[in-house]
Protein backbone atom coordinates (compact mmCIF):
# COMPACT_ATOMS: atom_id res chain seq x y z
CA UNK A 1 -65.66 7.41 -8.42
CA UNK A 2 -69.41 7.19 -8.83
CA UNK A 3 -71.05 9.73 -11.12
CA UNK A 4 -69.61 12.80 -12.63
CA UNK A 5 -70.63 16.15 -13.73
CA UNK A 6 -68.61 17.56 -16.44
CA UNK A 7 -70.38 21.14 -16.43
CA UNK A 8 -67.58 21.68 -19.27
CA UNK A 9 -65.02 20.31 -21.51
CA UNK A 10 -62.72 20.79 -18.16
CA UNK A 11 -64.45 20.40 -15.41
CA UNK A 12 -66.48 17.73 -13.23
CA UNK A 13 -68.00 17.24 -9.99
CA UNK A 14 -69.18 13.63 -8.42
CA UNK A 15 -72.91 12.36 -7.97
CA UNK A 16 -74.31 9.83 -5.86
CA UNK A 17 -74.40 7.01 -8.03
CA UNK A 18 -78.25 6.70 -8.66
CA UNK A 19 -78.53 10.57 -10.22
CA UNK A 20 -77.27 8.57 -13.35
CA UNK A 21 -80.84 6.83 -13.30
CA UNK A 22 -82.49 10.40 -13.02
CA UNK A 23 -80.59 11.44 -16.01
CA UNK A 24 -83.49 10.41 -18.77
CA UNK A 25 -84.83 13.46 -19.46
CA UNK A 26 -87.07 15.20 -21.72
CA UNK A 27 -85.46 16.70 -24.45
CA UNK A 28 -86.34 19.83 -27.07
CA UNK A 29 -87.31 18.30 -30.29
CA UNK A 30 -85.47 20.28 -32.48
CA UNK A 31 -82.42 19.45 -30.55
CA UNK A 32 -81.13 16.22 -32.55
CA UNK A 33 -81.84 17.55 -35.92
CA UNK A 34 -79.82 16.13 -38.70
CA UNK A 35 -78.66 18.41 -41.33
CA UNK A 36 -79.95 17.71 -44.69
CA UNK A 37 -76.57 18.49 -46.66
CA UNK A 38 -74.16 16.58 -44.79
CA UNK A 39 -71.21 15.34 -46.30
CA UNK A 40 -70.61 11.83 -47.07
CA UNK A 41 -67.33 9.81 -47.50
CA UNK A 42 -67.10 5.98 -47.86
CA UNK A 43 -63.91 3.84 -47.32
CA UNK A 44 -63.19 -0.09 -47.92
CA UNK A 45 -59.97 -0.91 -45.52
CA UNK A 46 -57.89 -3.82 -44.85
CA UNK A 47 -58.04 -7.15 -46.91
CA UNK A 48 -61.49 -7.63 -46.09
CA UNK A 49 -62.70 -4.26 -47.35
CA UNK A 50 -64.73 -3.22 -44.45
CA UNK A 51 -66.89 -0.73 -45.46
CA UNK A 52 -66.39 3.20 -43.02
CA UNK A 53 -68.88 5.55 -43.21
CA UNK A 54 -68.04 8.58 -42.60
CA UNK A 55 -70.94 12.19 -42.57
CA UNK A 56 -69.55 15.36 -41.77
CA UNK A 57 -71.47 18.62 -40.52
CA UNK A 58 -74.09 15.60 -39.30
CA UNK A 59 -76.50 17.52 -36.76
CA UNK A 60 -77.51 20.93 -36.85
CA UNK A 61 -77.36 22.34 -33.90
CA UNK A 62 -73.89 20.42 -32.29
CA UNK A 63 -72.70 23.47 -30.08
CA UNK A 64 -76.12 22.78 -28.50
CA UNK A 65 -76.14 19.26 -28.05
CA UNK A 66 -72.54 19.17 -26.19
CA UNK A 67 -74.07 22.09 -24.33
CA UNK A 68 -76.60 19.55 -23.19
CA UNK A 69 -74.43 16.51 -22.90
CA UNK A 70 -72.08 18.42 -20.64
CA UNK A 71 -75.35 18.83 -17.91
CA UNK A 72 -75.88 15.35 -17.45
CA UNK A 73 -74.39 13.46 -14.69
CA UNK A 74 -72.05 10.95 -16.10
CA UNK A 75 -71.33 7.46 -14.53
CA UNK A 76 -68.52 4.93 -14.71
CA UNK A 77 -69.83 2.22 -12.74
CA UNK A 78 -68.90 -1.33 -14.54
CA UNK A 79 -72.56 -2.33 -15.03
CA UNK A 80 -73.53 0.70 -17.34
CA UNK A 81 -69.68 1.17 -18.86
CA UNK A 82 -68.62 -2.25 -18.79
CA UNK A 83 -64.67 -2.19 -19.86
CA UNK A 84 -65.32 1.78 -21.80
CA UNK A 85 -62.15 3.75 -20.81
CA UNK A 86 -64.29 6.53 -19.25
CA UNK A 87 -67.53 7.54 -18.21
CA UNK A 88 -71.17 7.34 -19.94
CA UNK A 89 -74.60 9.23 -19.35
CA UNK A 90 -78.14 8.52 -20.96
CA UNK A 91 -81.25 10.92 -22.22
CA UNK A 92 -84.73 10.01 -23.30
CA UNK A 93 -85.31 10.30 -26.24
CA UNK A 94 -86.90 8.66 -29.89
CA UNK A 95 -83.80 7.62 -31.76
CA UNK A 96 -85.81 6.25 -34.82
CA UNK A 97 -85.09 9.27 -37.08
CA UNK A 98 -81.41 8.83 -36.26
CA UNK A 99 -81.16 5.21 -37.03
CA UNK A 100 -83.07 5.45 -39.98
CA UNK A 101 -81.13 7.71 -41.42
CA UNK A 102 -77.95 5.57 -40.40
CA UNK A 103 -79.33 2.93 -42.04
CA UNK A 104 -79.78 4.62 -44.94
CA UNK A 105 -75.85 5.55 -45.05
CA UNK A 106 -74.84 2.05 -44.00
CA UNK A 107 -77.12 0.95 -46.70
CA UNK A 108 -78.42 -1.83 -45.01
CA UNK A 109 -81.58 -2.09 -42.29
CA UNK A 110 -80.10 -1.66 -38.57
CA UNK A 111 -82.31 -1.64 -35.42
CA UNK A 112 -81.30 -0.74 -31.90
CA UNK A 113 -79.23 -3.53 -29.75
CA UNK A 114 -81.27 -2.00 -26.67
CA UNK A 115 -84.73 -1.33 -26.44
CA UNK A 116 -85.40 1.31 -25.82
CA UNK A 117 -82.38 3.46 -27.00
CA UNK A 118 -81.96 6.74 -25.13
CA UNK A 119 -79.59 8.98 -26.48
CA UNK A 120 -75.98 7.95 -24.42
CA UNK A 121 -73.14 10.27 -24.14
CA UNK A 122 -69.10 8.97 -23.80
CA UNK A 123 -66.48 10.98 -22.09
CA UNK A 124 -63.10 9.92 -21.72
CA UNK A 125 -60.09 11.53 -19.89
CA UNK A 126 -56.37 11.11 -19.89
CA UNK A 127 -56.32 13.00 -16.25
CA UNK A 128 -55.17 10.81 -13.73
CA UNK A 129 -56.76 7.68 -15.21
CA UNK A 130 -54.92 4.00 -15.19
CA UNK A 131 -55.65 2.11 -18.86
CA UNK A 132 -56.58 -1.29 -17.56
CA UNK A 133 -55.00 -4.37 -20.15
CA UNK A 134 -58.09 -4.72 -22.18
CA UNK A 135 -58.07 -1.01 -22.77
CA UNK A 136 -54.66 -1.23 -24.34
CA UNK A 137 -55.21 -2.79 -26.67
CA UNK A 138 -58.58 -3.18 -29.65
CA UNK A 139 -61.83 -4.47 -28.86
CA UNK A 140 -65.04 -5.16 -30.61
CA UNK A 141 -68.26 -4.19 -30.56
CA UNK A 142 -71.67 -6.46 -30.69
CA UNK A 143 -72.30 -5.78 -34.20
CA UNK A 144 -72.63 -2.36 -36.39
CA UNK A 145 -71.38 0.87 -33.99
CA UNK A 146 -72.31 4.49 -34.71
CA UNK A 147 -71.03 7.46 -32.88
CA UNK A 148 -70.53 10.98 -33.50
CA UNK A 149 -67.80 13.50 -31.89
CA UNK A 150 -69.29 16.19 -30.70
CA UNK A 151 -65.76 18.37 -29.52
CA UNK A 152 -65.29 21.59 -31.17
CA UNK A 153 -62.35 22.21 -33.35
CA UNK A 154 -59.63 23.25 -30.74
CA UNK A 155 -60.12 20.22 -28.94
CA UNK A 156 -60.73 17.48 -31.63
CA UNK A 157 -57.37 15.00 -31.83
CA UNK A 158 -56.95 11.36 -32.94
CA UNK A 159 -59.96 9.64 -34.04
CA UNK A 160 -60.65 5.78 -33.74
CA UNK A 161 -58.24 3.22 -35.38
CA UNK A 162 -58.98 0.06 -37.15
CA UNK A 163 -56.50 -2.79 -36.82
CA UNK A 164 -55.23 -6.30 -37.60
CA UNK A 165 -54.24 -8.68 -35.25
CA UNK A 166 -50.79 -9.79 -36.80
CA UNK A 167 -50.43 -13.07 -35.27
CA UNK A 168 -53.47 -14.18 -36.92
CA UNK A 169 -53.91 -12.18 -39.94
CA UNK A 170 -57.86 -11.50 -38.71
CA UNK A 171 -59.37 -7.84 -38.96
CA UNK A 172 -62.40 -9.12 -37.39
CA UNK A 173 -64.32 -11.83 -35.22
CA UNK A 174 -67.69 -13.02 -36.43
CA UNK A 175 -70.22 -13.46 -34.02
CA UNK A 176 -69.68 -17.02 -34.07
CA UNK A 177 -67.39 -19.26 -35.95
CA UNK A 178 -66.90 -19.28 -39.29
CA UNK A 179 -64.55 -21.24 -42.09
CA UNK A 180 -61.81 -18.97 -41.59
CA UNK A 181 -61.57 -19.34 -37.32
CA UNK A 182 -61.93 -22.87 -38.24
CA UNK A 183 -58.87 -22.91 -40.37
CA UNK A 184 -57.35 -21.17 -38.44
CA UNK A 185 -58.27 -23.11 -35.01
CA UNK A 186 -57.19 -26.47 -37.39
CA UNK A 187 -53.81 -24.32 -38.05
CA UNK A 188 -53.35 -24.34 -34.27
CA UNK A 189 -54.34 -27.98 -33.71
CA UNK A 190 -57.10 -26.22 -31.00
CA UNK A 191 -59.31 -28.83 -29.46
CA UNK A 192 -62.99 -28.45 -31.16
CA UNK A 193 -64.56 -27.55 -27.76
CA UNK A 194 -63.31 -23.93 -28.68
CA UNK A 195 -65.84 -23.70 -31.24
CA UNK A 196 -68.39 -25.89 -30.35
CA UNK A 197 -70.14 -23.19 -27.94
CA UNK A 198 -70.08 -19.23 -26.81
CA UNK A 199 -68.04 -19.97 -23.49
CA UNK A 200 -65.20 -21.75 -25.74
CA UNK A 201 -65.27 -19.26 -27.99
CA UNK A 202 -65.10 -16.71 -25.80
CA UNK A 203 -61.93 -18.49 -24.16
CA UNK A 204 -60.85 -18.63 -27.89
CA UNK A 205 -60.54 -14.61 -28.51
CA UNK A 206 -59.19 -14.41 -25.15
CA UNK A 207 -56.51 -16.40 -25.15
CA UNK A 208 -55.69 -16.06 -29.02
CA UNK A 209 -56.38 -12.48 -29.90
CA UNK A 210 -56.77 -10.27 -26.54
CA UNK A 211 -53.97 -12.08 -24.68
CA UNK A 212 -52.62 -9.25 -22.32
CA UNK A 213 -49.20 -10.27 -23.66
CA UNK A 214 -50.39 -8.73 -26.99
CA UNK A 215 -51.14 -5.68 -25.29
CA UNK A 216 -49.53 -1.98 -25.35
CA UNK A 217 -47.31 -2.18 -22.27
CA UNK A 218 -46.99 1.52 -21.09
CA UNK A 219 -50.76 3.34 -19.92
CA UNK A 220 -51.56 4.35 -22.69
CA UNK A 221 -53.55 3.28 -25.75
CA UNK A 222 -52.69 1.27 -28.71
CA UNK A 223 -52.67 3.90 -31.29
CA UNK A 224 -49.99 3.02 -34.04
CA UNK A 225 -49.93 -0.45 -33.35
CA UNK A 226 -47.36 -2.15 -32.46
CA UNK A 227 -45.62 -6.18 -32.71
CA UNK A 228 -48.85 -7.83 -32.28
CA UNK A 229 -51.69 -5.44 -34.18
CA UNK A 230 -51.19 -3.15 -37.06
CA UNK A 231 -53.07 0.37 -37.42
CA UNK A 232 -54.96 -0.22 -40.81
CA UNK A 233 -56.59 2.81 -41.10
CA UNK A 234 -57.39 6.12 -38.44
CA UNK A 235 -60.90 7.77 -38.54
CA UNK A 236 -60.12 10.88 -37.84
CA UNK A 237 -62.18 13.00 -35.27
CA UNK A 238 -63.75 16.30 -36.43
CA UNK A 239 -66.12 18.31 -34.69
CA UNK A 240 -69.79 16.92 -35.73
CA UNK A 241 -68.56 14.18 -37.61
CA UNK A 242 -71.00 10.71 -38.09
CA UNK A 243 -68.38 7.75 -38.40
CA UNK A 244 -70.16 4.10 -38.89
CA UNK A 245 -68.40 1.01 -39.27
CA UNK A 246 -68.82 -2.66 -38.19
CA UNK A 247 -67.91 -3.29 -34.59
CA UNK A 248 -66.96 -6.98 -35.31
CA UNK A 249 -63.76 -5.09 -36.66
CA UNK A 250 -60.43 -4.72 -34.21
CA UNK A 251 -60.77 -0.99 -33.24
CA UNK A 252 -59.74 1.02 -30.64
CA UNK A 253 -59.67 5.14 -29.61
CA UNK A 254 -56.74 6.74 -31.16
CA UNK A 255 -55.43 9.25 -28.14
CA UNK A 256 -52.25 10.28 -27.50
CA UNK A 257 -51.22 10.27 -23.91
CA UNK A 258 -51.00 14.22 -24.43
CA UNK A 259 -54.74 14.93 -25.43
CA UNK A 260 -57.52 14.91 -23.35
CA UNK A 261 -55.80 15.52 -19.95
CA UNK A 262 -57.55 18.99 -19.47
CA UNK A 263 -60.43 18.83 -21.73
CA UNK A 264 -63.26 15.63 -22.38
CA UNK A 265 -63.71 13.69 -25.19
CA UNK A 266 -67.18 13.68 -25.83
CA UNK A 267 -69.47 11.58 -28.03
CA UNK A 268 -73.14 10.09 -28.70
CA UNK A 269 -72.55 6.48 -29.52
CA UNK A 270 -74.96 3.94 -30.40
CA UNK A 271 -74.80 0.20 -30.98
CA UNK A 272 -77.07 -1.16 -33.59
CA UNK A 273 -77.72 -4.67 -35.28
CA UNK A 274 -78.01 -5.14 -39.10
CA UNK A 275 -81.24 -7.87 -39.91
């Protein structure tokens, strides 16, 4: 498909792929200012109490900002997406402010995972588009992931869920092995080249946790769970809402096959490391 244009929360045209590149932009200072009353919630879910972070009313001027996220050209070529169920575009822009005051919430320090980090805008669609098997199922991130929803009211639905993998028992991979994968590894009388570098590991969660078989069957996404992973807990999605939680979790979007098939689901994500 190339590069898209949503215009609006229902409408897109396509661009030659390189007008994604042309898409950093200058933007109006007061644009991304964060509100100074916001309101907080924290939550501790599953067995390992992973720690949610939740801000509500989070920027001040959101109508404005989807305003300008709906006039960028969007792509969903594999090298900028990578397996994201939708489409992505990019603004420049000094994020510093932002993750500082992240890190703040997350109480912790957290720096970018790219440098330099423009300001990137997701859109997904249930229109016509085929759920491949890794997007039926969770995923994780790199490390700590921060996004907030940027939809208005009449067209905010689901949220993202948190699961465990039942099979296993985990709610999360580490970014490499510790005791518990090695228990659990022993459990399963797996040969020590699994753990003993990133490729085996890699072939590790692949085989073990995101086997297709473990997948949701129909196109459509995981949601409630279902034999293999169990919904822990839905973050639900309100308009200007801040949700930060660690990406090493099992997570996935929570959309019902119903929602998004005339309008976008729009958000400014970012993926950030703690030190």
């Amino acid at each position: 498909m190339g590069i898209i244009h949503p215009r609006s929360l229902k409408s897109y045209r396509i661009y030659p792929r390189h007008a994604f590149l042309k898409s950093l932009m200058d933007i109006d200072d007061d644009l991304f200012t964060i509100n100074t009353d916001f309101d907080v919630t924290v939550n501790f879910v599953g067995q390992g109490k992973h720690k949610v972070v939740t801000a509500d009313h989070f920027y001040r001027y959101p109508e404005k900002i989807l305003t300008f996220a709906l006039e960028l050209p969007y792509t969903n070529q594999f090298e900028i997406i990578g397996n994201f169920p939708g489409v992505r575009a990019a603004a420049q822009r000094d994020t510093q402010t932002l993750i500082q005051t992240i890190s703040k919430l997350w109480d912790a320090p957290l720096r970018s995972a790219f440098t330099p980090q423009p300001v990137v805008f997701s859109g997904i669609t249930n229109n016509r588009y085929r759920l491949n098997v890794g997007q039926r199922q969770p995923h994780i991130d790199q490390d700590i992931t921060a996004m907030i929803w940027l939809n208005p009211q009449e067209s905010c639905a689901g949220g993202t869920g948190l699961f465990r993998h039942k099979p296993t028992n985990l709610e999360r991979l580490p970014r490499i092995p510790d005791q518990e994968i090695r228990t659990l590894a022993d459990r399963l009388e797996l040969s020590d080249e699994f753990l003993n570098n990133q490729e085996g590991y890699e072939n590790f969660q692949n085989s073990m946790i995101f086997n297709p078989l473990f997948a949701c069957q129909e196109n459509r996404y995981i949601n409630d769970g279902n034999e293999y992973w169990e919904l822990l807990h839905l973050i639900e999605m309100k308009p200007n809402r801040l949700i930060i939680f660690d990406g090493r979790c099992f997570h996935s979007q929570y959309i019902q096959t119903q929602h998004y098939a005339e309008a976008f689901r729009v958000n400014q994500i970012l993926y950030l490391t703690q030190d």
